[in-house]
C-alpha atoms as a PDB file:
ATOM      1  CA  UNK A   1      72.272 170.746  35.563  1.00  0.00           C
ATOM      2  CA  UNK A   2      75.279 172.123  37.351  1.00  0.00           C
ATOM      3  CA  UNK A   3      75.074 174.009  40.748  1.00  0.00           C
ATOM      4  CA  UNK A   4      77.541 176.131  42.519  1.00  0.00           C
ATOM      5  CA  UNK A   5      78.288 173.302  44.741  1.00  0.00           C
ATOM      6  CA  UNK A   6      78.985 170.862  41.768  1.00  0.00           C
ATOM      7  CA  UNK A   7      81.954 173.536  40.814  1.00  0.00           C
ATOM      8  CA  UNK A   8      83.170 174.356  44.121  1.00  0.00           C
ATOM      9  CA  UNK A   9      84.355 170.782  44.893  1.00  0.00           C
ATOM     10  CA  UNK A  10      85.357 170.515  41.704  1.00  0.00           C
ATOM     11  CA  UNK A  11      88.054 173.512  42.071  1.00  0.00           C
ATOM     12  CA  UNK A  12      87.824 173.884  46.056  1.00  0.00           C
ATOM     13  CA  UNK A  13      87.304 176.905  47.592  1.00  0.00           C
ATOM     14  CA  UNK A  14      89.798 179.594  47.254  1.00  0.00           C
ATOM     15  CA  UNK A  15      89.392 179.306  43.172  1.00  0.00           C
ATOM     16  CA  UNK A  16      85.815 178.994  43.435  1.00  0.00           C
ATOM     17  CA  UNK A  17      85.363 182.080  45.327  1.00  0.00           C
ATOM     18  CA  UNK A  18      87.187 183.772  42.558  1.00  0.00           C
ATOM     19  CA  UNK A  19      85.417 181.873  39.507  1.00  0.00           C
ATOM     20  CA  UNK A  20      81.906 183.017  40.124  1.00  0.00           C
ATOM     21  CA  UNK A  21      80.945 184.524  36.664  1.00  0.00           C
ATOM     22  CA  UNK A  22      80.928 188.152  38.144  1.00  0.00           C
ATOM     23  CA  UNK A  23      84.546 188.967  37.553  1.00  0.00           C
ATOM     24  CA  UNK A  24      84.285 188.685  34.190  1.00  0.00           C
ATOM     25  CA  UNK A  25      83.555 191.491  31.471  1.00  0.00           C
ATOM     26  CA  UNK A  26      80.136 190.917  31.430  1.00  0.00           C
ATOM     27  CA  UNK A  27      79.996 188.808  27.549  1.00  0.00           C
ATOM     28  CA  UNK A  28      82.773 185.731  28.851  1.00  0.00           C
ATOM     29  CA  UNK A  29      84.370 184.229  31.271  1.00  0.00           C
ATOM     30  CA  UNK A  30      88.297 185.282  32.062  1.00  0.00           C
ATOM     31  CA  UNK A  31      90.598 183.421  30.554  1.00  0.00           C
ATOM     32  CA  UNK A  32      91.753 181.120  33.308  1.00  0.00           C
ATOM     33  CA  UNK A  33      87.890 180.767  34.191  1.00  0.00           C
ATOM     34  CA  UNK A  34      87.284 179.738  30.778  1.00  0.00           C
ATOM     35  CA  UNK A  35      89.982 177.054  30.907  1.00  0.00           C
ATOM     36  CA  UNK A  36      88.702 176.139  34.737  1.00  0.00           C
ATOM     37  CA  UNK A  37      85.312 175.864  33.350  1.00  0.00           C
ATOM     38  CA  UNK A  38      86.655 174.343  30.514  1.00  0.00           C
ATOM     39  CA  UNK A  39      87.993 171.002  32.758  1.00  0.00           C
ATOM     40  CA  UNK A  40      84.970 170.709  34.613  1.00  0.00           C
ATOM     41  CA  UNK A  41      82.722 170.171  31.211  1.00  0.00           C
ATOM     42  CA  UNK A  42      85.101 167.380  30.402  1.00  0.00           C
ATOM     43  CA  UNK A  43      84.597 166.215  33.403  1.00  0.00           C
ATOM     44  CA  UNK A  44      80.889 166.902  33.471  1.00  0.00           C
ATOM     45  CA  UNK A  45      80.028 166.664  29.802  1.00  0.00           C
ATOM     46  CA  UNK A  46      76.375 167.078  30.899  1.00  0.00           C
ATOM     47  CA  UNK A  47      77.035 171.002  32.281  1.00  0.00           C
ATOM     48  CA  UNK A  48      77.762 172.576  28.752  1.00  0.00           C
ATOM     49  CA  UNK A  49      76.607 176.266  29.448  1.00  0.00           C
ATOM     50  CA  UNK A  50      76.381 179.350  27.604  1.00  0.00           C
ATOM     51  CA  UNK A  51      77.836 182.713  29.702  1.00  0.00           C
ATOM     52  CA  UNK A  52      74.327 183.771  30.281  1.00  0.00           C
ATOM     53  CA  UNK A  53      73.386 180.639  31.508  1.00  0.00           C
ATOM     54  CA  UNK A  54      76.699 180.357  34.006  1.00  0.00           C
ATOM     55  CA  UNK A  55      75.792 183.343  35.255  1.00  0.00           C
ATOM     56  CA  UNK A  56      71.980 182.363  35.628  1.00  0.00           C
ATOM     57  CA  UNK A  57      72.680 179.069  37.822  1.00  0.00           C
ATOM     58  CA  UNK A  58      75.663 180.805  39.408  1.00  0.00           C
ATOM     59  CA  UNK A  59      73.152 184.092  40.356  1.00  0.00           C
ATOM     60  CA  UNK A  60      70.629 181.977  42.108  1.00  0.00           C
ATOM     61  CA  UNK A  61      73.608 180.343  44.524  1.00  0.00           C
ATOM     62  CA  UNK A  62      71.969 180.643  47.692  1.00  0.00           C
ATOM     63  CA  UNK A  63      75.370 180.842  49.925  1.00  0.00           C
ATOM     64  CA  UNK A  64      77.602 182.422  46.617  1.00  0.00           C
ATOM     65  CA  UNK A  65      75.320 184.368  44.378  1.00  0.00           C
ATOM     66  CA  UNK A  66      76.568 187.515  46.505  1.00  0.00           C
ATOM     67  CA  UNK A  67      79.473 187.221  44.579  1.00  0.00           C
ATOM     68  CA  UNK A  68      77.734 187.711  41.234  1.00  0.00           C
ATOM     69  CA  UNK A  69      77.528 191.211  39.936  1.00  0.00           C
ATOM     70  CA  UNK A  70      74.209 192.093  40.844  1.00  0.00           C
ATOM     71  CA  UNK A  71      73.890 194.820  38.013  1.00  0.00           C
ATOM     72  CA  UNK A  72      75.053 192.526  35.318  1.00  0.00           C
ATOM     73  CA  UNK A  73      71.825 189.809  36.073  1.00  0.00           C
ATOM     74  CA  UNK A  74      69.665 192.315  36.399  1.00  0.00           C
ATOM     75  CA  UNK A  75      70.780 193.956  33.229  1.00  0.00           C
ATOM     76  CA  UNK A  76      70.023 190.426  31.804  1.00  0.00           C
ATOM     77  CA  UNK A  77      66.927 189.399  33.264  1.00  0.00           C
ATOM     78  CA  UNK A  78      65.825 193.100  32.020  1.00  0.00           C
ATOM     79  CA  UNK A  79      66.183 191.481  28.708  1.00  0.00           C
ATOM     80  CA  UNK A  80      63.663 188.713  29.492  1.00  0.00           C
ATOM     81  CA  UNK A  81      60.970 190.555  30.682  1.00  0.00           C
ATOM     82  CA  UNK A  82      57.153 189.970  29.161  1.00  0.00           C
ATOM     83  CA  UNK A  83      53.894 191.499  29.785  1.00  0.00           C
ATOM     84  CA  UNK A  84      53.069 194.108  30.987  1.00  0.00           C
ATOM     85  CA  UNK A  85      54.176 196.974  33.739  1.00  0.00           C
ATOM     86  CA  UNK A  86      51.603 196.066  36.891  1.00  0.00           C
ATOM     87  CA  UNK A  87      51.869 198.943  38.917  1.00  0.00           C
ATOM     88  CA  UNK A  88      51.961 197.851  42.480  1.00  0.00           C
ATOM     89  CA  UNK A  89      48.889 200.016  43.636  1.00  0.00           C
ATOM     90  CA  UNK A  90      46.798 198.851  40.767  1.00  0.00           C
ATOM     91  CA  UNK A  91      46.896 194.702  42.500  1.00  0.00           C
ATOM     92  CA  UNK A  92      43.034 194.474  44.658  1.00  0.00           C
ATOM     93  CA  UNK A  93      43.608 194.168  47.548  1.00  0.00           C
ATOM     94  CA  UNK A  94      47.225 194.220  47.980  1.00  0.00           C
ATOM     95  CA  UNK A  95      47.434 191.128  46.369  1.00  0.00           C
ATOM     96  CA  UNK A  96      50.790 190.076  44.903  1.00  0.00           C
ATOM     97  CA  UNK A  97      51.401 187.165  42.223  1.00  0.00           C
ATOM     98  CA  UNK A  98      54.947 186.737  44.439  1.00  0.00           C
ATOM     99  CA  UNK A  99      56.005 186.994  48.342  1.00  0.00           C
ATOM    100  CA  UNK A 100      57.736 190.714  48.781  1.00  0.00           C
ATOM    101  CA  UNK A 101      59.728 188.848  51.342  1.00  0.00           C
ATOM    102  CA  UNK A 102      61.820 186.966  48.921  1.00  0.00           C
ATOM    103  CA  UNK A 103      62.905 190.111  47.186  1.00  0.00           C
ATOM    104  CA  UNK A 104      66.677 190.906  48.497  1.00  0.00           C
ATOM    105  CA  UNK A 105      66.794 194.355  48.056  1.00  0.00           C
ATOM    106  CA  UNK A 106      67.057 196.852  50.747  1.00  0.00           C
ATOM    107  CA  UNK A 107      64.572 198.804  49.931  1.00  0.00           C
ATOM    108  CA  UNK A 108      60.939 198.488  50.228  1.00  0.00           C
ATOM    109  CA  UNK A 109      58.253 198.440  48.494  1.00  0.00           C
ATOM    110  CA  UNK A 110      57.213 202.266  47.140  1.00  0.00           C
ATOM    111  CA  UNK A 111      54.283 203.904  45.648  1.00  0.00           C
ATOM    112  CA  UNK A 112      55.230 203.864  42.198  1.00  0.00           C
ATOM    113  CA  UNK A 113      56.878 200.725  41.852  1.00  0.00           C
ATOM    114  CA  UNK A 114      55.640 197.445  39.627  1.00  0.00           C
ATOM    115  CA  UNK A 115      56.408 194.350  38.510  1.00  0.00           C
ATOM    116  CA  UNK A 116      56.506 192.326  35.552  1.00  0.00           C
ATOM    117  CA  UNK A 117      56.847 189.036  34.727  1.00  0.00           C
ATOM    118  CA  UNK A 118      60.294 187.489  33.022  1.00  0.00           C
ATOM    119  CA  UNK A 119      61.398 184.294  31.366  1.00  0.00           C
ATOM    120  CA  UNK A 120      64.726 183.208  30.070  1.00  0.00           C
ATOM    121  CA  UNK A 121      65.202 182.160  26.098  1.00  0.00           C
ATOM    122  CA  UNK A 122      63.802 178.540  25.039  1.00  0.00           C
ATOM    123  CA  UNK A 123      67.756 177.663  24.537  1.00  0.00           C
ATOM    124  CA  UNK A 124      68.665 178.480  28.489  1.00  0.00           C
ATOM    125  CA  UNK A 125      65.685 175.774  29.344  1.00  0.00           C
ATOM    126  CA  UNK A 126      66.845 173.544  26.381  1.00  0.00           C
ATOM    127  CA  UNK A 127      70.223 173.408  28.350  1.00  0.00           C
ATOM    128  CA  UNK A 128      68.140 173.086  31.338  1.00  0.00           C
ATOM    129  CA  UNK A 129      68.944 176.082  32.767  1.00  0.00           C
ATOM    130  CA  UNK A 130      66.350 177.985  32.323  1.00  0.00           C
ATOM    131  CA  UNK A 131      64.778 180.941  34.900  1.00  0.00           C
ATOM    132  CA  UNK A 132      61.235 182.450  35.482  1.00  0.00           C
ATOM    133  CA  UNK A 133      59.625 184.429  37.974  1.00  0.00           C
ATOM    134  CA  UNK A 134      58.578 188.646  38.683  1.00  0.00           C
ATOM    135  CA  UNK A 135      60.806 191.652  38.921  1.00  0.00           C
ATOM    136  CA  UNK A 136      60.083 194.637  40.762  1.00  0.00           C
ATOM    137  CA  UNK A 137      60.694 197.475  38.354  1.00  0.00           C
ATOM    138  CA  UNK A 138      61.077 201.236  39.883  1.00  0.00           C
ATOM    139  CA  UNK A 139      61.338 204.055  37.585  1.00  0.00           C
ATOM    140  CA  UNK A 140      61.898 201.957  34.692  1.00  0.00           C
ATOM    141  CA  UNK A 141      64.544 200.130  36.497  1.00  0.00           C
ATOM    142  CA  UNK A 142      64.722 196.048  37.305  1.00  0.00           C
ATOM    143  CA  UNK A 143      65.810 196.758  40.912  1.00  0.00           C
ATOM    144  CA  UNK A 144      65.341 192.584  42.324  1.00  0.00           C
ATOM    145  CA  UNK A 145      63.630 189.765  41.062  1.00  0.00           C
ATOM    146  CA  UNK A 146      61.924 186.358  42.612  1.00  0.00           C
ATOM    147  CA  UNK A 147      62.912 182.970  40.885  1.00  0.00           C
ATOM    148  CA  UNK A 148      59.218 181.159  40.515  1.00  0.00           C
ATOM    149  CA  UNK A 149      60.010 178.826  38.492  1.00  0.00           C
ATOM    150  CA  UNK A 150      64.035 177.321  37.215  1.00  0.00           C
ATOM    151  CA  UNK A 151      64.781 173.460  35.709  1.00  0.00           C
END
């Protein structure tokens, strides 16, 4: 499977920084990012991704997933979710089925929030890029997320 570092020696780091899948329109890559991206599967036949995939590995980047668009991941991890709404107070004793310490939003934990579980489409683990784990949902809203489980 490809990781962020696996592309940024490929193209170095001033076109790396600028290739994360963020900047693009939300269904494809830019044009020269396609072409960029494009190279490196020849290169790396092995890293064939779809755009939701790219922007699942690229999201998860440790020292570049800031440069993701947040919203956009969200927006498509919303899509995965299954089960059902777990409202936070509901858990005995407190208990949760993640750490709130790996979420990265600012805000805490609120009375009202909950969390569900998600899992990307049998394709994105077919490619072997596929993503589980918990959202934290507020007011209907996927506001962060903990990776569990990826391949």
């Amino acid at each position: 499977m490809p990781t962020p570092s696996h592309l940024h020696t490929f193209l170095g780091e001033d076109r790396f920084t600028r290739s994360v899948p963020g900047e693009a329109n939300g269904t494809r890559l830019s044009y020269w990012m396609e072409e960029a991206w494009g190279k490196f599967v020849a290169a790396h036949p092995d890293c064939q991704l779809t755009y939701p995939e790219i922007v699942a590995v690229f999201s998860i980047c440790p020292d570049h997933g800031v440069l993701v668009q947040r919203a956009r991941f969200l927006e498509l991890v919303a899509a995965w979710l299954q089960g059902p709404l777990h409202r936070i107070e509901e858990v005995g004793g407190g208990e949760l089925p993640f750490d709130p310490q790996r979420l990265k939003c600012k805000s805490q934990l609120q009375p009202g929030d909950g969390w569900r579980q998600f899992r990307s489409p049998p394709e994105s683990w077919a490619a072997m890029a596929g993503l589980e784990g918990f959202v934290l949902v507020r007011d209907g809203d996927v506001i962060d997320y903990v990776v569990t489980c990826m391949n």
